[in-house]
N, C-alpha and C. Protein backbone atom coordinates (compact mmCIF):
# COMPACT_ATOMS: atom_id res chain seq x y z
N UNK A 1 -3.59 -3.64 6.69
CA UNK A 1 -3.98 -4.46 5.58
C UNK A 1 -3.87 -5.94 5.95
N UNK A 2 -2.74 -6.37 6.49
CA UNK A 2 -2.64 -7.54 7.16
C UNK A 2 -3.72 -8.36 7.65
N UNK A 3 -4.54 -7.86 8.93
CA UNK A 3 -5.37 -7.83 9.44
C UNK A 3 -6.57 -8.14 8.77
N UNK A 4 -6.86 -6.88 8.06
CA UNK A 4 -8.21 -7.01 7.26
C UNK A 4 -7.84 -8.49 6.05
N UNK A 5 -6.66 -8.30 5.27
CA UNK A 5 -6.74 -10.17 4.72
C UNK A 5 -7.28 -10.74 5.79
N UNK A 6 -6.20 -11.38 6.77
CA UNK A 6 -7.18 -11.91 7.44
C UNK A 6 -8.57 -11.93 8.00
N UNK A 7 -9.23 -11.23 8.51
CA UNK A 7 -10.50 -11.27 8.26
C UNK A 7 -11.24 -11.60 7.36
N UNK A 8 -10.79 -10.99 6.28
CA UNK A 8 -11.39 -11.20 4.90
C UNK A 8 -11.53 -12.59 4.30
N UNK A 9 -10.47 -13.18 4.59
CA UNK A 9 -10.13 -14.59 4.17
C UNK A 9 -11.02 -15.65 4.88
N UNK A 10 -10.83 -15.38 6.41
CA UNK A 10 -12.05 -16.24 7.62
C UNK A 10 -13.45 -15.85 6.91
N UNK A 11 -13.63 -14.74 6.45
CA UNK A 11 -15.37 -14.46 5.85
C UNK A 11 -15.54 -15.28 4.94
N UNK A 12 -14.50 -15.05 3.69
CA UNK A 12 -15.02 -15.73 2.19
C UNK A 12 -14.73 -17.26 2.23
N UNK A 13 -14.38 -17.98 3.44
CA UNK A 13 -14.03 -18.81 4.01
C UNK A 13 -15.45 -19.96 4.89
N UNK A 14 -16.10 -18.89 5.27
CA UNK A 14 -17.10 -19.12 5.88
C UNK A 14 -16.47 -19.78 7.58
N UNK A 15 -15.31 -19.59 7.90
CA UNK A 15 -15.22 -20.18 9.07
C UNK A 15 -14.84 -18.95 10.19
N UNK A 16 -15.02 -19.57 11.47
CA UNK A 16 -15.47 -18.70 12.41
C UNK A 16 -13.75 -18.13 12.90
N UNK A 17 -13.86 -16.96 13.10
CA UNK A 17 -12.86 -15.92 13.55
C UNK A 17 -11.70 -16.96 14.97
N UNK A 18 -10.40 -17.12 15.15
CA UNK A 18 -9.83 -17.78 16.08
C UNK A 18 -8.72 -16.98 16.60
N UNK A 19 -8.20 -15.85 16.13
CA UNK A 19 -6.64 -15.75 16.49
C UNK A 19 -6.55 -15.18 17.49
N UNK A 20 -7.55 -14.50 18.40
CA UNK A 20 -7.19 -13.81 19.34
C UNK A 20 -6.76 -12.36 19.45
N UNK A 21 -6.97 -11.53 18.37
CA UNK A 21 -6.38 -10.39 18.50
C UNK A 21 -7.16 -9.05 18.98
N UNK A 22 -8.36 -9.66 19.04
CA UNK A 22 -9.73 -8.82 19.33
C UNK A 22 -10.28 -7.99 18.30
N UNK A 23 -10.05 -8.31 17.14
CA UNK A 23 -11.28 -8.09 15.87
C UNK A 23 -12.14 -9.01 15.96
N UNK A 24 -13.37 -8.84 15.41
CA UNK A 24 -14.45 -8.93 15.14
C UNK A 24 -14.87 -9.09 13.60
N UNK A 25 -15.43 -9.92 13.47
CA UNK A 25 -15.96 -10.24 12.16
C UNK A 25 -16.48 -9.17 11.19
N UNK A 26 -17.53 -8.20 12.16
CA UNK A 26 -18.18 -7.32 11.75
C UNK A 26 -16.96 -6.15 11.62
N UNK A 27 -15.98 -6.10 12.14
CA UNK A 27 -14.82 -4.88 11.87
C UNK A 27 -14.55 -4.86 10.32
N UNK A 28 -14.83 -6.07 9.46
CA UNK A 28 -13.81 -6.12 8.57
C UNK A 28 -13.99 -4.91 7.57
N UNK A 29 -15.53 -4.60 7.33
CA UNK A 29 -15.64 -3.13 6.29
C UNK A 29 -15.19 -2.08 6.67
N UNK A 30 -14.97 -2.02 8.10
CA UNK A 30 -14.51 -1.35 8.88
C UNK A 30 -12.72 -0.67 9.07
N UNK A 31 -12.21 -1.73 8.80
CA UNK A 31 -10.57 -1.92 8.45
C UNK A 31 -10.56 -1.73 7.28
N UNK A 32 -11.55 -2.29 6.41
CA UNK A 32 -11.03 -1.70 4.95
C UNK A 32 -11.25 -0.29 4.46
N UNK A 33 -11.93 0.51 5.27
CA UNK A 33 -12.34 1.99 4.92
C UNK A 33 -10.98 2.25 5.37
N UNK A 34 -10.79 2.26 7.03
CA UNK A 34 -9.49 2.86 7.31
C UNK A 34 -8.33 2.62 6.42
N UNK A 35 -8.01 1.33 6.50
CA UNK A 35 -7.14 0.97 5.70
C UNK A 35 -7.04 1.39 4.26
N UNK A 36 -8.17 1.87 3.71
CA UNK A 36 -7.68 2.37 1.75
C UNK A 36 -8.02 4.25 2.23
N UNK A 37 -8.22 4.52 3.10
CA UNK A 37 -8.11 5.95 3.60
C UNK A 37 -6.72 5.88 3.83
N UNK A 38 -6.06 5.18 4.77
CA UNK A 38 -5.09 5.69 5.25
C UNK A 38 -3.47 5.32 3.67
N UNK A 39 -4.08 4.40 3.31
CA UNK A 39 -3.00 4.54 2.04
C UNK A 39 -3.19 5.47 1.06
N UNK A 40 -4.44 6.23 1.09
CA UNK A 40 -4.31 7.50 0.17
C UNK A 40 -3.83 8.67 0.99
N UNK A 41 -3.85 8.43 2.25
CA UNK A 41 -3.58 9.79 3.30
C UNK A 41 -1.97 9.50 2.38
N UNK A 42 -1.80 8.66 2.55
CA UNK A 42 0.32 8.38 2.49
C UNK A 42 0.51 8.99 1.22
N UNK A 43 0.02 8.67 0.21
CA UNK A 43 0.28 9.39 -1.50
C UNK A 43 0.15 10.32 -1.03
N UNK A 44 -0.91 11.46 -0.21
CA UNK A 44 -0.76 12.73 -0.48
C UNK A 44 0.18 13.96 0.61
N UNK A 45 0.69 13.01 1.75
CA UNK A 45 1.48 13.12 2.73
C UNK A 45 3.21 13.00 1.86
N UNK A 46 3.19 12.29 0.84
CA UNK A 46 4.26 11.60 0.12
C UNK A 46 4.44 13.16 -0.72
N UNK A 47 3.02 13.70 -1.18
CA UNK A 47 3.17 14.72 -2.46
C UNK A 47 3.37 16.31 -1.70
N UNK A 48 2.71 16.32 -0.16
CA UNK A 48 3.37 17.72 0.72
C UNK A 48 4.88 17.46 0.78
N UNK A 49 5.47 16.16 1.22
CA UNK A 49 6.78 16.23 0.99
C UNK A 49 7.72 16.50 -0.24
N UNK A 50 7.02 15.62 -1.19
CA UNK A 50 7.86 16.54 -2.22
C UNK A 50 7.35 18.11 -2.77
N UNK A 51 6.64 18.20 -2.25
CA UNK A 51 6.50 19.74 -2.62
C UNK A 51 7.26 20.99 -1.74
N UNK A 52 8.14 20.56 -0.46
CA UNK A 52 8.56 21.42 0.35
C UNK A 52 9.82 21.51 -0.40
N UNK A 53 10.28 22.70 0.42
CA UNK A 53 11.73 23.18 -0.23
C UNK A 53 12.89 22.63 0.16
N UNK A 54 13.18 21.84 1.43
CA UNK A 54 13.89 20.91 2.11
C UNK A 54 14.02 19.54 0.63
N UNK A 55 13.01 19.63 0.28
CA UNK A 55 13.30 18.26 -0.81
C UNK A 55 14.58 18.98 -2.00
N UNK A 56 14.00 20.21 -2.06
CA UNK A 56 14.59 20.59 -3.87
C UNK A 56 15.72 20.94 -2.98
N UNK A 57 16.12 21.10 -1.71
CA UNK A 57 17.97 21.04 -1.39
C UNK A 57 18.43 19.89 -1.54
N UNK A 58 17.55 18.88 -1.35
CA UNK A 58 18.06 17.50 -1.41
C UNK A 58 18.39 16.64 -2.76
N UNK A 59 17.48 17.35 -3.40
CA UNK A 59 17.65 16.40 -4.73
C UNK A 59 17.86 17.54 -6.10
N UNK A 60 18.80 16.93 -7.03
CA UNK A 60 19.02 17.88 -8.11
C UNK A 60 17.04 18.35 -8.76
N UNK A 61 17.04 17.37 -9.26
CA UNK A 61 16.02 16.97 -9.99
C UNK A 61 14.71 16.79 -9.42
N UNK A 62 14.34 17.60 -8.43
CA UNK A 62 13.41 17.31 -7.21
C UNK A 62 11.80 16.68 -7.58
N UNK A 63 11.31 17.53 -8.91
CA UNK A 63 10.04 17.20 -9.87
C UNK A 63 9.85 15.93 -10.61
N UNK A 64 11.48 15.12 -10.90
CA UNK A 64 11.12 13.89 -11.08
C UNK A 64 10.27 12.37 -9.98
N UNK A 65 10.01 13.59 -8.55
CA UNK A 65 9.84 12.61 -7.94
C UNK A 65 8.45 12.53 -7.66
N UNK A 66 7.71 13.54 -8.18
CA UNK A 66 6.69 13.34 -8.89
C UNK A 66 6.12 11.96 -9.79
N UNK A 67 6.77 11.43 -10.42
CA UNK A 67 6.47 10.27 -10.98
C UNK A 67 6.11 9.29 -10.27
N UNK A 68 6.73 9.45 -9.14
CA UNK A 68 6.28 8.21 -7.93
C UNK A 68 4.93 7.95 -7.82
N UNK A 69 4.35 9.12 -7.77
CA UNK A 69 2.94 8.85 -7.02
C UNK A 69 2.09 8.19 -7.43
N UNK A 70 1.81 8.18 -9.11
CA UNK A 70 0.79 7.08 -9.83
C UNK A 70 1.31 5.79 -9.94
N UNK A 71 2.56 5.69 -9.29
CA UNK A 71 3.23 3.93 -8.60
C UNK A 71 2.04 3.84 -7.11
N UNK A 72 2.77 4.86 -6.57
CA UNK A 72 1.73 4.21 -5.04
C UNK A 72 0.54 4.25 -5.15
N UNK A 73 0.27 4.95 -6.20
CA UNK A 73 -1.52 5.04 -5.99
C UNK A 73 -2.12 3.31 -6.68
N UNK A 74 -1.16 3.55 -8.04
CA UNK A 74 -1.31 2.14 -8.49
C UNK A 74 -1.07 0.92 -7.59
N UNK A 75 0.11 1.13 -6.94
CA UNK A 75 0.13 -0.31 -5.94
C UNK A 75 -0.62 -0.47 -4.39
N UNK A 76 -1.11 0.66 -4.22
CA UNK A 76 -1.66 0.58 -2.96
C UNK A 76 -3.13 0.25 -3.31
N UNK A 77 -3.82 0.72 -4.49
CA UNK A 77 -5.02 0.29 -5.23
C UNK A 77 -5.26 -1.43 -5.34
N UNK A 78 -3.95 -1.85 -6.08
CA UNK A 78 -4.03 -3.35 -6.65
C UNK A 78 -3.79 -3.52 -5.25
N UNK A 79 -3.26 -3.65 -4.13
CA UNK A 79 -2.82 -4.64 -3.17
C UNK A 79 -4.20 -4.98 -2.24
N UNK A 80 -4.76 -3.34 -2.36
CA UNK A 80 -6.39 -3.45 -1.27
C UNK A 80 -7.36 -4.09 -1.98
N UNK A 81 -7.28 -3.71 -3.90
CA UNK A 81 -8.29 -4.50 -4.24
C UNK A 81 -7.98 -6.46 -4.30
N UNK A 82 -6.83 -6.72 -3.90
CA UNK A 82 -6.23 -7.99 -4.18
C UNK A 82 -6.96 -8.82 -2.66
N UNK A 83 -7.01 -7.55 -1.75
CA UNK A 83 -7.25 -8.09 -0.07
C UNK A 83 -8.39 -8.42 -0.15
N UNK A 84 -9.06 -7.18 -0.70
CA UNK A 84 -10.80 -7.37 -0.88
C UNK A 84 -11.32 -8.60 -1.52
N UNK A 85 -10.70 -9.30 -2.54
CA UNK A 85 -10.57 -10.56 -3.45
C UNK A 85 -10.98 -11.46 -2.18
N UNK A 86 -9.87 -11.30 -1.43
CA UNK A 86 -9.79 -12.47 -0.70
C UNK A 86 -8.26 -13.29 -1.65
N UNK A 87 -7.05 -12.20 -1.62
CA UNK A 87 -6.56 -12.96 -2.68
C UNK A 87 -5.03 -12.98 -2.03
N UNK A 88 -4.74 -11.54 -1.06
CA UNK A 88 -3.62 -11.30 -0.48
C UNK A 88 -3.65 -12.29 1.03
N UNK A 89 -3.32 -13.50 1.51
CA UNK A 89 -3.35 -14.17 2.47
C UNK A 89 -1.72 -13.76 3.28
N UNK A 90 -1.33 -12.75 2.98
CA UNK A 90 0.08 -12.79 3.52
C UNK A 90 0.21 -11.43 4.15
N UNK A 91 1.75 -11.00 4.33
CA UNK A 91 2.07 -9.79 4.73
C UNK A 91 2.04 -9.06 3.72
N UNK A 92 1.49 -7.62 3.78
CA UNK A 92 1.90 -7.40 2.19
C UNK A 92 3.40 -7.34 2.09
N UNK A 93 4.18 -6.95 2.86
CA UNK A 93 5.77 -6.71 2.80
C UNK A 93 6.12 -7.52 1.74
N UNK A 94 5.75 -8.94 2.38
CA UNK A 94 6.08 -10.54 1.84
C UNK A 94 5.73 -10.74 0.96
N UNK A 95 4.41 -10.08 0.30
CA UNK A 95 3.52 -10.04 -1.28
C UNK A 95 4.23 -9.56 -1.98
N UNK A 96 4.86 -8.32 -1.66
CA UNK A 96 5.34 -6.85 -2.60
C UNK A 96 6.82 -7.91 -2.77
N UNK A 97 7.44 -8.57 -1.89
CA UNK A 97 8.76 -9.41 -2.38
C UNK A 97 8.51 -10.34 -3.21
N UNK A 98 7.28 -10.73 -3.50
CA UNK A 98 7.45 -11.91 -4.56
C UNK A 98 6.43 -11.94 -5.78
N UNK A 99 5.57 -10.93 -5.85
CA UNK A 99 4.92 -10.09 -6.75
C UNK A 99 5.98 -9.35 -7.92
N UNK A 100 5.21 -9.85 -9.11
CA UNK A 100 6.35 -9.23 -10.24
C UNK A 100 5.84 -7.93 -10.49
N UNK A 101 4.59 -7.86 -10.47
CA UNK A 101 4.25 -6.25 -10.89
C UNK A 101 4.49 -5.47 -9.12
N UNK A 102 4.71 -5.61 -8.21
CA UNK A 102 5.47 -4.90 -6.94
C UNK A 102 6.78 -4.48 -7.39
N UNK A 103 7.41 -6.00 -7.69
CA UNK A 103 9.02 -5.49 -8.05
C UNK A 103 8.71 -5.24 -8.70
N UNK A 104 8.50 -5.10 -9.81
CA UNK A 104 8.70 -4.40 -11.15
C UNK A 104 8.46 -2.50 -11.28
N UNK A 105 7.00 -2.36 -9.90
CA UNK A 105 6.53 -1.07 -9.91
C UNK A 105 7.76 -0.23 -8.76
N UNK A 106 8.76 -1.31 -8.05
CA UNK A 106 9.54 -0.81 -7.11
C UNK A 106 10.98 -0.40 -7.77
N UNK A 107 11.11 -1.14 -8.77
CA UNK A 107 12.15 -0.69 -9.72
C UNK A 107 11.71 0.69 -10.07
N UNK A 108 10.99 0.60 -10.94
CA UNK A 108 10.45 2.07 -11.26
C UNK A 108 10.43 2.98 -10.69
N UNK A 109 10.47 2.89 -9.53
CA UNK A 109 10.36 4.25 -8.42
C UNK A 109 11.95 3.95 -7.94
N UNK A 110 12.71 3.13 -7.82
CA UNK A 110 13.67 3.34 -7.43
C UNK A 110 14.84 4.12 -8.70
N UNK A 111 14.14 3.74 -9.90
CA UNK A 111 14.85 5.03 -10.85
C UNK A 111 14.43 6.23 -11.21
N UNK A 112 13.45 6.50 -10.78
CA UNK A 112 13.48 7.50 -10.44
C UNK A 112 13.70 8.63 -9.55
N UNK A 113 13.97 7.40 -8.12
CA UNK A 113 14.81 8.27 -7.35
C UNK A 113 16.01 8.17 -7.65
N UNK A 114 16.66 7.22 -8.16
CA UNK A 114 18.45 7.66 -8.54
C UNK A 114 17.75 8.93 -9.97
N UNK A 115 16.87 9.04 -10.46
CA UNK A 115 17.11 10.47 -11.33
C UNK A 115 17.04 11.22 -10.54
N UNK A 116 16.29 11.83 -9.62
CA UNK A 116 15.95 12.54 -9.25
C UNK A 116 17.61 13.06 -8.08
N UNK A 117 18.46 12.40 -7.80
CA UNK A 117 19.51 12.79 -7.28
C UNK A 117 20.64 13.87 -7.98
């Protein structure tokens, strides 16, 4: 995601590509397919894990962790459509730390994993 901001940003920018990393201008629709593929691969990689039986030894409440997923789907949605904007210029790491609806959607999942214990 990183990446593709950047790109994204040099496009809606109109100025010419500099950093050296060996993308290409023309990659950028390109990174963004992978990139909103591969954050839905993770929600449903996230939902085989909680569905194995290794989880329900781990956690009392194993089905509350279920709730998670319409967090990541929701925040992995807003962050790609925020890139696509031309709006995320940062890491997302660094976004999701100073973003109130991140923290706010990271709280949420973090009580539900203390329920789910």
């Amino acid at each position: 995601m990183k990446r593709f901001a950047e790109l994204e940003s040099v496009r809606l920018a109109g100025k010419q590509l500099k950093n050296g990393r060996g993308y290409l201008m023309t990659d950028v629709e390109q990174m963004r397919a992978f990139g909103t593929a591969s954050a839905f691969a993770a929600v449903v990689i996230f939902a085989n894990y909680i569905s194995s039986q290794d989880v329900i030894k781990l956690y009392h409440h194993a089905r509350y962790l279920w709730l998670i997923v319409p967090f990541m789907i929701l925040w992995t949605s807003r962050v790609w459509l925020l890139a696509s904007r031309g709006e995320l210029n940062e890491d997302p790491v660094a976004f999701a730390l100073r973003d109130f609806a991140s923290i706010l959607m990271g709280v949420c999942v973090l009580v539900i994993v203390l329920l789910a214990i």
